[in-house]
N, C-alpha and C. Protein backbone atom coordinates (compact mmCIF):
# COMPACT_ATOMS: atom_id res chain seq x y z
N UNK A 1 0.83 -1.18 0.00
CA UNK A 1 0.00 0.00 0.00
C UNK A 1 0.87 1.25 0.00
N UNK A 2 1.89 1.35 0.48
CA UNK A 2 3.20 2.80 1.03
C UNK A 2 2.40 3.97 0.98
N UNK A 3 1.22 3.95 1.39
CA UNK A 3 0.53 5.34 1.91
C UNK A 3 0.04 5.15 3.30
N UNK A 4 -0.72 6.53 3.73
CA UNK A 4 -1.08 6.87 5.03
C UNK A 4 -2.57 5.69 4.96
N UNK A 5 -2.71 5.38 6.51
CA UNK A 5 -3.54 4.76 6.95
C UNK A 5 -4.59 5.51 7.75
N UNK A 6 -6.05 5.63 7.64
CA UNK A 6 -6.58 6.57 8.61
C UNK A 6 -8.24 5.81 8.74
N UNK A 7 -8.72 5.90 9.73
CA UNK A 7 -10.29 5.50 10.50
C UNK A 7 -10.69 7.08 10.88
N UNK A 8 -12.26 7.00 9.91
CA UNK A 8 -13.47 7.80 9.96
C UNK A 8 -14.43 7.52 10.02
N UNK A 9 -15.63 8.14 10.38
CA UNK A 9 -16.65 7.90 10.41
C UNK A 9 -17.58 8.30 8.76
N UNK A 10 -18.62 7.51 8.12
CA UNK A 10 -18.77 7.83 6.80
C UNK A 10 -20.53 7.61 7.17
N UNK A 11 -21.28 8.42 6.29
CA UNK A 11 -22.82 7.54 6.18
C UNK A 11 -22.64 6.52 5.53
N UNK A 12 -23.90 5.97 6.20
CA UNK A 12 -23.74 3.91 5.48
C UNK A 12 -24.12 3.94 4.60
N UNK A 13 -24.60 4.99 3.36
CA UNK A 13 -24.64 4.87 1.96
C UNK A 13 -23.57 5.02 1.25
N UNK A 14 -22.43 4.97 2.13
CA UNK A 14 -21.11 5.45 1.53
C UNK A 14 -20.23 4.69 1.86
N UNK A 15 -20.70 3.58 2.59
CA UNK A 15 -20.06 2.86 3.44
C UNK A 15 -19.44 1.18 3.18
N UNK A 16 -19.36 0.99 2.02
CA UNK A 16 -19.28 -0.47 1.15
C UNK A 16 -18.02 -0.43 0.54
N UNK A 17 -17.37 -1.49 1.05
CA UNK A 17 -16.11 -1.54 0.74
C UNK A 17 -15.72 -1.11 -1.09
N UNK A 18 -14.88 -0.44 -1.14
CA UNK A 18 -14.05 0.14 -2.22
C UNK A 18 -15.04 1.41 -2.70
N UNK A 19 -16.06 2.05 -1.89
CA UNK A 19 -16.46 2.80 -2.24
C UNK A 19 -15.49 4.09 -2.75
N UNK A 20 -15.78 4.74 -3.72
CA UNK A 20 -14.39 5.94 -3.27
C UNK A 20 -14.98 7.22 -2.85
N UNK A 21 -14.14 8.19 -2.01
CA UNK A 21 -13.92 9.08 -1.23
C UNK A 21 -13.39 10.11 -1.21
N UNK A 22 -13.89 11.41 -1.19
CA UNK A 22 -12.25 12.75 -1.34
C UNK A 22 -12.65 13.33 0.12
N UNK A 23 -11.41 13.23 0.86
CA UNK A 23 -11.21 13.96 2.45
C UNK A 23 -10.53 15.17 2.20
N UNK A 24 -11.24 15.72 3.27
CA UNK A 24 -10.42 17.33 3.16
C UNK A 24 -9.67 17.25 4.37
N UNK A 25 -8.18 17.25 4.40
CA UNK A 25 -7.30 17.05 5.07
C UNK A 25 -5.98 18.65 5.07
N UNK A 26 -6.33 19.33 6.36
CA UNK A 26 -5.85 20.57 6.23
C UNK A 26 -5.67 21.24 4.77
N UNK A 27 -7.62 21.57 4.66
CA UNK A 27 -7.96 22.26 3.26
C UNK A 27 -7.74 21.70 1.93
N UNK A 28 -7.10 20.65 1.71
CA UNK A 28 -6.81 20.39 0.91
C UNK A 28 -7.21 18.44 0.45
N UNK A 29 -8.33 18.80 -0.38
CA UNK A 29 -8.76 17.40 -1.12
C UNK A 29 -7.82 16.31 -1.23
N UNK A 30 -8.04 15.23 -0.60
CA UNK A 30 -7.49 14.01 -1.20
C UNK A 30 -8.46 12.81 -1.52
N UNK A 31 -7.68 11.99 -2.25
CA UNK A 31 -8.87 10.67 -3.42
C UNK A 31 -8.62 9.63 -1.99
N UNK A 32 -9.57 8.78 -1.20
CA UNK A 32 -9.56 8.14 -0.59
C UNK A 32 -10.60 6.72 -0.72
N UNK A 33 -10.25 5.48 -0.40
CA UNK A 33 -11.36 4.58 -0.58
C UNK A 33 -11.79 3.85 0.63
N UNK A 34 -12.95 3.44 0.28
CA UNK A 34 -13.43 2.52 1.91
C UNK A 34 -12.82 0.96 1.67
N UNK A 35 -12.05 0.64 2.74
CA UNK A 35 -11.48 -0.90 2.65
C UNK A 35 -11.88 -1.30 3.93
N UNK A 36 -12.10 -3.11 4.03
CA UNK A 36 -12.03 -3.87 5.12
C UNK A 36 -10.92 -3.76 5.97
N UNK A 37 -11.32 -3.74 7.40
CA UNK A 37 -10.77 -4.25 8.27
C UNK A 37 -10.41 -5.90 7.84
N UNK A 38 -9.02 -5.79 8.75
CA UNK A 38 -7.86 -4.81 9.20
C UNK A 38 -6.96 -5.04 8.08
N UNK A 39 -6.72 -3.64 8.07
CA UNK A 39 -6.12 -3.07 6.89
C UNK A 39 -5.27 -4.04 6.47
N UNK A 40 -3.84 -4.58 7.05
CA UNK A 40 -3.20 -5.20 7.00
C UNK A 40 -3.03 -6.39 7.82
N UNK A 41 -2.50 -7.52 6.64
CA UNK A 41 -2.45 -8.65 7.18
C UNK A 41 -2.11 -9.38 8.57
N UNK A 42 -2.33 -10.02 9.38
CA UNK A 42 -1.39 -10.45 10.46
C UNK A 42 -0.45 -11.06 9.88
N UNK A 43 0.91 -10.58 10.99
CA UNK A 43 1.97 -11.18 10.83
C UNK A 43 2.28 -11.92 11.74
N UNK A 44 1.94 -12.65 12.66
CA UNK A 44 1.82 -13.33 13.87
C UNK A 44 1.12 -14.98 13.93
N UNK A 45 1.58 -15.81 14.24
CA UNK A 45 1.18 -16.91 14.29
C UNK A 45 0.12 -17.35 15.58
N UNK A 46 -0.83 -18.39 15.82
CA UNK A 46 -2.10 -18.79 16.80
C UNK A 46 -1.65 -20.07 17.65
């Protein structure tokens, strides 16, 4: 992925994974998408 990771709150019509998204992040638009938890894989064994 080598980008930023971030948790928001969205309406649930917006809310389906790979929906896409633009956040306004100190004024300034960025392209964002809705993905499943958790983001990244475990690396840890059970």
């Amino acid at each position: 992925m080598n980008g930023p990771v971030a948790m928001g709150y969205v309406a649930r019509a917006h809310a389906a994974d790979g929906t896409a998204l633009e956040l306004l992040v100190r004024g300034k638009p960025l392209p964002a998408r809705v993905v499943p938890l958790p983001f990244h894989p475990h690396c840890y064994a059970r």
